[in-house]
Protein backbone atom coordinates (compact mmCIF):
# COMPACT_ATOMS: atom_id res chain seq x y z
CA UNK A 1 -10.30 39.46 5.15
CA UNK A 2 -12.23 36.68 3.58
CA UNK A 3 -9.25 34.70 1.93
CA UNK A 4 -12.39 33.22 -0.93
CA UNK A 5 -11.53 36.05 -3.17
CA UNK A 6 -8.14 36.03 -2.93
CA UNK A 7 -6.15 35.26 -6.24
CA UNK A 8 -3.01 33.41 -5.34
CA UNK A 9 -1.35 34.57 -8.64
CA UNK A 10 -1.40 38.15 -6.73
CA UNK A 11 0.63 37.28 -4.48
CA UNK A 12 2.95 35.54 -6.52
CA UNK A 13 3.08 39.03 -8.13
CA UNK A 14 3.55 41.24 -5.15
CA UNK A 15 6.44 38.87 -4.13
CA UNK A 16 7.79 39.36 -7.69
CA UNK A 17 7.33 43.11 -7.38
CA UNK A 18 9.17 42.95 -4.63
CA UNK A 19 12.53 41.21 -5.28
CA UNK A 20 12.43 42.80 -8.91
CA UNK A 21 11.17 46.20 -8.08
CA UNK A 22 10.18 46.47 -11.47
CA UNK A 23 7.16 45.50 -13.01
CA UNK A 24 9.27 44.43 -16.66
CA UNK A 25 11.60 42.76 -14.65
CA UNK A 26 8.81 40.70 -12.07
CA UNK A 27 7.02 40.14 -15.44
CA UNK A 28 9.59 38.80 -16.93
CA UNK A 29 10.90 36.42 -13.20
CA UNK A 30 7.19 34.58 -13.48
CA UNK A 31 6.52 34.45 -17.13
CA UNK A 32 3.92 37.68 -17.40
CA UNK A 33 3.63 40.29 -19.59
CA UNK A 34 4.01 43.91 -18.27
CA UNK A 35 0.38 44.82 -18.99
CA UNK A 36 -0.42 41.58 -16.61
CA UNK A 37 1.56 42.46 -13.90
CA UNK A 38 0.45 46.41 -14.54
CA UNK A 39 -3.22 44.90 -14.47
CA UNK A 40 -2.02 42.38 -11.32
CA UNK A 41 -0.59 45.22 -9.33
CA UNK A 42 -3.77 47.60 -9.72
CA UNK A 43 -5.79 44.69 -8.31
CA UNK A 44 -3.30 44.13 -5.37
CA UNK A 45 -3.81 47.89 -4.23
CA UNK A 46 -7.77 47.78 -3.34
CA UNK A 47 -7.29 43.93 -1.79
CA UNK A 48 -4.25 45.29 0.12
CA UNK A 49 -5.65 48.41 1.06
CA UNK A 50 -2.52 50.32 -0.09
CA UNK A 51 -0.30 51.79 -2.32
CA UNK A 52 2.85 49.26 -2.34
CA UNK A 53 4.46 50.34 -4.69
CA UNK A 54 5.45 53.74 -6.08
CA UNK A 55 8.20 55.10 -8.71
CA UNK A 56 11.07 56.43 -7.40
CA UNK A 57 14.68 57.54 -8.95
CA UNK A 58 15.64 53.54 -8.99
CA UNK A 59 12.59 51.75 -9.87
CA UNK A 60 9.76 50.71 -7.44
CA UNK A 61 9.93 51.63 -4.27
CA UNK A 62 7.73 49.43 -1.59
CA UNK A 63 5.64 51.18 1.00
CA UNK A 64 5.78 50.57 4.80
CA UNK A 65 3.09 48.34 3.99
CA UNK A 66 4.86 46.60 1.41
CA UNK A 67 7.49 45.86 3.51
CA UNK A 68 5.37 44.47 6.74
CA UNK A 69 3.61 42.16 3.90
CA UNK A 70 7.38 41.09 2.26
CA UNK A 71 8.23 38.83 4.15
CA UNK A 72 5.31 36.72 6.11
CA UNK A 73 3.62 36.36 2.13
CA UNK A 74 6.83 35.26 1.08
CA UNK A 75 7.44 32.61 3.69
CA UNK A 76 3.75 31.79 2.79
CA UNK A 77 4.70 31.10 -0.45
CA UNK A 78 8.08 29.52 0.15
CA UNK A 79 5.82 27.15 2.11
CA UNK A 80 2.98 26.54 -0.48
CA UNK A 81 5.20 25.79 -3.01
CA UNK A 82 7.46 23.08 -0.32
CA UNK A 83 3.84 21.44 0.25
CA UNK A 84 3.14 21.03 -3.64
CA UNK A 85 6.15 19.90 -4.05
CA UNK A 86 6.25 17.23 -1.97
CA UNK A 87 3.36 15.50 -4.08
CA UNK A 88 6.04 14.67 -6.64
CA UNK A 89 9.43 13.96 -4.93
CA UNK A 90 9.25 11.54 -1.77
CA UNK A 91 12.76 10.68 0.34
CA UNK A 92 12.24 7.09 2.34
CA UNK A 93 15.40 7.98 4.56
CA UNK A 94 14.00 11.07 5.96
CA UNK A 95 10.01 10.34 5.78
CA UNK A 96 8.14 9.83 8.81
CA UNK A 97 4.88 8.88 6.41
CA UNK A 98 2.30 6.29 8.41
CA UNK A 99 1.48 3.91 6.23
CA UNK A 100 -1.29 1.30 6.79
CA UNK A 101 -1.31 -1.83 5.42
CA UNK A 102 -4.13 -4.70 5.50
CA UNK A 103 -2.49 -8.35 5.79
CA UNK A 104 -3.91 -12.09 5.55
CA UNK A 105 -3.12 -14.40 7.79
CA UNK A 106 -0.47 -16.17 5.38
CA UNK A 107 1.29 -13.07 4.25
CA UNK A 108 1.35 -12.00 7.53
CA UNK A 109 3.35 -14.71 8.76
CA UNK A 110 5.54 -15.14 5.98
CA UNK A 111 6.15 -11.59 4.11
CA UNK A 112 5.93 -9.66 6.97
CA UNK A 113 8.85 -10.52 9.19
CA UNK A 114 11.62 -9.82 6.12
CA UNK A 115 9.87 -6.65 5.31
CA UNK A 116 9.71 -5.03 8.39
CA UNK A 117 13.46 -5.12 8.65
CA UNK A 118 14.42 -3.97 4.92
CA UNK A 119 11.49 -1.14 5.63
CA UNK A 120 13.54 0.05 8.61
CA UNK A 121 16.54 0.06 7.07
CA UNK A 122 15.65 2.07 4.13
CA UNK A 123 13.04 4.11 5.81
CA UNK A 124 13.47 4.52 9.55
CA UNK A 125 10.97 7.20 9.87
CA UNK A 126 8.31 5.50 8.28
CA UNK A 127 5.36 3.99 10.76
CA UNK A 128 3.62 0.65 9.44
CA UNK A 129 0.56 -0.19 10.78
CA UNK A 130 -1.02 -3.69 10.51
CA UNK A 131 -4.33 -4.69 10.20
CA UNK A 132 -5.81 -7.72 9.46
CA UNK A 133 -8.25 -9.25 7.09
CA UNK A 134 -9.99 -12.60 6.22
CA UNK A 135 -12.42 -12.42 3.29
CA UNK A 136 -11.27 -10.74 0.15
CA UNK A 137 -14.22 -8.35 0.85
CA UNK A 138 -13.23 -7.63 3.71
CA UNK A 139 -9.75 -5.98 1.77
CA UNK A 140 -11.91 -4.27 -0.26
CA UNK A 141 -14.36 -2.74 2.18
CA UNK A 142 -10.82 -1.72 4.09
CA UNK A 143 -9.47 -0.11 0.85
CA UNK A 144 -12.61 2.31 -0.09
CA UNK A 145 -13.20 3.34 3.39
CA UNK A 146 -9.40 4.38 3.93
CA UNK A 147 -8.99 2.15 6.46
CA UNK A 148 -5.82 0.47 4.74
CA UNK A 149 -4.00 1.73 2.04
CA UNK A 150 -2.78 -1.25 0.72
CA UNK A 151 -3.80 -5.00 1.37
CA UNK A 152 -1.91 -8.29 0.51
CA UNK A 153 -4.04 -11.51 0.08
CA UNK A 154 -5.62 -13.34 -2.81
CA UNK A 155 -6.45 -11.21 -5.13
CA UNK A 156 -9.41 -9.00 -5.10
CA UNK A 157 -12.19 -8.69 -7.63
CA UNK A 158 -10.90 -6.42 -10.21
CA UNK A 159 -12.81 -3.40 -10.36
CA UNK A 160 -12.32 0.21 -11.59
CA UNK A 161 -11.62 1.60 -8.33
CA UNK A 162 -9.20 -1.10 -6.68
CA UNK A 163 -5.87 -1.94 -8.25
CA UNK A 164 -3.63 -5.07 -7.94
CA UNK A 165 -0.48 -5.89 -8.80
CA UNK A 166 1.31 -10.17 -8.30
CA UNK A 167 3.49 -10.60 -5.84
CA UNK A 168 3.77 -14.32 -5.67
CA UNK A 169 2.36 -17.75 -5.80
CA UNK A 170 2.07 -20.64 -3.40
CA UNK A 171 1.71 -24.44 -4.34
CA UNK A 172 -0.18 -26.61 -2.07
CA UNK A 173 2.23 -30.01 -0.70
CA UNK A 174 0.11 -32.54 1.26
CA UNK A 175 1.53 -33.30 4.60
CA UNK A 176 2.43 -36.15 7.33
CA UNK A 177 3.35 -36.70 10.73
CA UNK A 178 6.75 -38.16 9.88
CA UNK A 179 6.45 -41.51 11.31
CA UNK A 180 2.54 -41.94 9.89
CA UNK A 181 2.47 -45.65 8.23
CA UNK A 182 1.26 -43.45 5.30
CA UNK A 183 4.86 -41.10 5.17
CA UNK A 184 7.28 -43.77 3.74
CA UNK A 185 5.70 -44.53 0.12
CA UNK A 186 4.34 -42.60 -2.80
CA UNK A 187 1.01 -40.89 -2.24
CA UNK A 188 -1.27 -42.10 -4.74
CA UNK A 189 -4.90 -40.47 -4.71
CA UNK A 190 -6.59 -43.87 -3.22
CA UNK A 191 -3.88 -43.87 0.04
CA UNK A 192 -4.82 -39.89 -0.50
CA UNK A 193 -8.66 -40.52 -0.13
CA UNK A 194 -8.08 -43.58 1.87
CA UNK A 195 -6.85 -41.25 4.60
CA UNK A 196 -8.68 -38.51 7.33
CA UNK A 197 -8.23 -35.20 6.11
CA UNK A 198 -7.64 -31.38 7.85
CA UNK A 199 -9.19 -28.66 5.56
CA UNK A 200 -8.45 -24.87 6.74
CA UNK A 201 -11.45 -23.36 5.68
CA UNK A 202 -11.19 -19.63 6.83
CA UNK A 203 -15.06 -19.00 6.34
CA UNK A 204 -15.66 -22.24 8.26
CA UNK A 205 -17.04 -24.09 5.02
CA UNK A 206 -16.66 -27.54 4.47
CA UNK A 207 -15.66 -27.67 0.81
CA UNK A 208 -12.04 -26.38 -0.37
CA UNK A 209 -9.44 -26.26 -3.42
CA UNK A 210 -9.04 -30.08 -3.06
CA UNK A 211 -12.75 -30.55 -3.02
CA UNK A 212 -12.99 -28.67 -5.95
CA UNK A 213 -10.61 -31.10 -7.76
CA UNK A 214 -12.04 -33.94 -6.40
CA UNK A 215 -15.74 -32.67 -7.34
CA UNK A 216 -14.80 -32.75 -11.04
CA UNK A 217 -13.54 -36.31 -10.65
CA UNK A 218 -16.87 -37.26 -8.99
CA UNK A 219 -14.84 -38.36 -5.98
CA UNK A 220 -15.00 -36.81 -2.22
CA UNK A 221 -12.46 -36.90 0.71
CA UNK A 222 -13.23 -37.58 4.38
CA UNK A 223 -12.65 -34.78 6.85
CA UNK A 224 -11.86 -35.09 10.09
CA UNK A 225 -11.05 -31.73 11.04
CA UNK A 226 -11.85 -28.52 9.52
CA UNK A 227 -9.90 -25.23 10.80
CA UNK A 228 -10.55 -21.40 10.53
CA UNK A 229 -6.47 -20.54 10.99
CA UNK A 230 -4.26 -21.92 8.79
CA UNK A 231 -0.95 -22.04 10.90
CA UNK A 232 -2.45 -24.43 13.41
CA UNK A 233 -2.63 -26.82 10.53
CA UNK A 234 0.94 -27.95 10.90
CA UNK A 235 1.20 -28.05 14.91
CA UNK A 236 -2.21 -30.69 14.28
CA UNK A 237 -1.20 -32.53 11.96
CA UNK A 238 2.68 -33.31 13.81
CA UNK A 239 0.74 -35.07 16.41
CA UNK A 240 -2.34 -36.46 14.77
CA UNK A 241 -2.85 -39.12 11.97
CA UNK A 242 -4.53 -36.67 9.88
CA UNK A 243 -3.29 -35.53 6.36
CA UNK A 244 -3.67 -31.90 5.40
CA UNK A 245 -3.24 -30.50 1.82
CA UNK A 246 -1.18 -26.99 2.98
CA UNK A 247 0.18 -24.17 1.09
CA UNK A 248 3.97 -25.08 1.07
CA UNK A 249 5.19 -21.69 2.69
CA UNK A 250 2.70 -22.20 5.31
CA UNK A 251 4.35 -25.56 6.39
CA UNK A 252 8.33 -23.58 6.11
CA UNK A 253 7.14 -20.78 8.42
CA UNK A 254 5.84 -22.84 10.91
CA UNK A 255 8.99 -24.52 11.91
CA UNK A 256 7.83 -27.86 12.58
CA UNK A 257 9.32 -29.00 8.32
CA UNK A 258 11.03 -31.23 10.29
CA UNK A 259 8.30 -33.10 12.10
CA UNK A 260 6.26 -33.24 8.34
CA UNK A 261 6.32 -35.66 5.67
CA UNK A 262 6.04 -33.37 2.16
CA UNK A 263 4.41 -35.00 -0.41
CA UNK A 264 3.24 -33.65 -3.90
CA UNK A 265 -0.84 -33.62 -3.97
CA UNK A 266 -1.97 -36.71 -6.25
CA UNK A 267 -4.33 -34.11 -7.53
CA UNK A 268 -3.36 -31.03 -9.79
CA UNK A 269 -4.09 -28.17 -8.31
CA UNK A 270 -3.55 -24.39 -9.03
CA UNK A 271 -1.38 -22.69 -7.43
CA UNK A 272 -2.57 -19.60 -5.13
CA UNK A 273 -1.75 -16.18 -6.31
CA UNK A 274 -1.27 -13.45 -3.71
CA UNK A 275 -1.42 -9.67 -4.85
CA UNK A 276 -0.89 -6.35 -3.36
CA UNK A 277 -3.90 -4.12 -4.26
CA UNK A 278 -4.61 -0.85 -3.86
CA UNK A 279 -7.54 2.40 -3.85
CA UNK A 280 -7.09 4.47 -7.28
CA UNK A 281 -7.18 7.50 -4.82
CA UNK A 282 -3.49 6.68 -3.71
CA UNK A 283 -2.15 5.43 -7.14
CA UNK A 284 0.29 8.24 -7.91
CA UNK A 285 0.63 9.58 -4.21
CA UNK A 286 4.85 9.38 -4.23
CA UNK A 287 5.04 7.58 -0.52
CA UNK A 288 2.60 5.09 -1.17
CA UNK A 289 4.17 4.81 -5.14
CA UNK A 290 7.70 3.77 -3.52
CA UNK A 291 6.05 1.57 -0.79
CA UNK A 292 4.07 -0.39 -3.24
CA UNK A 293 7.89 -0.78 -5.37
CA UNK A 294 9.26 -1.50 -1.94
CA UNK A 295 6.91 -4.50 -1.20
CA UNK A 296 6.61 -6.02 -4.09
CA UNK A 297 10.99 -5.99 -4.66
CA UNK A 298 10.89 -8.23 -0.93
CA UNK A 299 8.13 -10.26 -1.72
């Protein structure tokens, strides 16, 4: 039978025919009139090849046929109706959704390990996968080709297509090896500029967020170091006499506070926003809905 022509509200009929057996009282069970189911159950005969249904002293009475189609249509149904309604309701204790989720290198190290045990504890089942990401493209390209379905990072261009939503904001604290001659006073910018710096440049540039400040000042730093990972910036700097200028989570997940000299920058300098972002495809899917809440309640 080619299933193209079939009419699912048919069958929503013929199981209403059959737990009513009659067509007033089926009409009535889905919210038809009895000319529609009449009109519904004349259409069901020539599809079904069969009678179904004929009067006898009590109402309807099903044919053989009827009664071989009862119940595998009904458990058909049953099932259908289970699959749509999952869409709407979504239970973290007993889901065993994957869910994929794209990561920078900062949240990575300091969201991630108090999220994966809250996300076990309220959902179990639930299988997070991990990728990673550099560029803010590169979050994008991973959200429209499905390859995440949610990233966390600096935020992404807004567009139409890719949501966001803050999650939180890190301040930048320059940073010592505790016994430097440079640790024990006040940083003013000329001991700042006086000094060699580390710059974690990601893309491998040359030219960062203190640059940027210093640019408008018409004054530049000297680097002595530039790095592509960020949380080899604190490990350096504990046994060099460089200074780096360091997000200030970045320098508490790294375990080596202790071996630092914190300093407030002599330079004011924005503070760096990181955002959960999404595909409008999965806005209003329910797992992905309570995931996103989820995150966003740890961060």
């Amino acid at each position: 039978m080619d299933l193209h022509g079939i009419d699912l509200n048919l069958l929503v009929a013929f199981d209403a025919l059959m737990s009513e057996r009659s067509v007033t009282r089926a009409g009535a069970r889905i919210g038809r009139s009895q000319p529609a189911m009449s009109a519904a159950l004349a259409r069901l005969r020539p599809l079904l090849r069969d009678e179904l249904f004929v009067r006898g002293p009590d109402g309807l009475q099903p044919t053989p046929r009827a009664l071989d189609l009862a119940e595998p249509l009904s458990a058909a149904l049953a099932q259908i109706q289970q699959t749509l309604a999952f869409t709407q309701d979504f239970d973290p204790a007993s889901s065993t959704a994957t869910v994929t989720l794209g990561l920078s290198e900062h949240p990575a190290f300091c969201l991630l390990p108090r999220l994966l045990p809250a996300i076990q504890e309220a959902a179990p089942g639930i299988l997070l996968r991990v990728r990673g990401f550099t560029a803010r493209d590169d979050a994008v390209g991973m959200l429209d080709s499905g390859a995440a379905d949610m990233t966390i990072g600096v935020p992404v261009p807004s567009t139409g297509r890719i949501l966001s939503r803050p999650l939180f904001e890190e301040r930048f604290v320059c940073v010592l090896r505790r016994d430097h001659p440079a640790a024990g006073r006040p940083l003013d910018l000329d001991g700042f500029l006086a000094l060699s710096h580390l710059l974690v440049s990601p893309e491998n540039e040359q030219f960062g967020t203190v640059d940027a400040a210093l640019a408008k000042r018409g004054l530049t730093r000297r680097l002595g170091l530039t790095l592509p990972q960020m949380y080899a910036a604190p490990a350096v700097v504990a046994r060099s006499d460089l200074i780096a200028t360091l997000m200030q989570g970045v320098v508490e997940a790294s375990g080596l506070a202790d071996a630092l000299q914190l300093m407030p920058p002599p330079l004011d300098l924005p503070a760096i926003p990181f955002a959960l972002s999404w595909h409008r495809r999965n806005e209003a899917h329910p797992a992905q809905r309570w995931f996103r809440d989820f995150v966003a309640a740890q961060a």
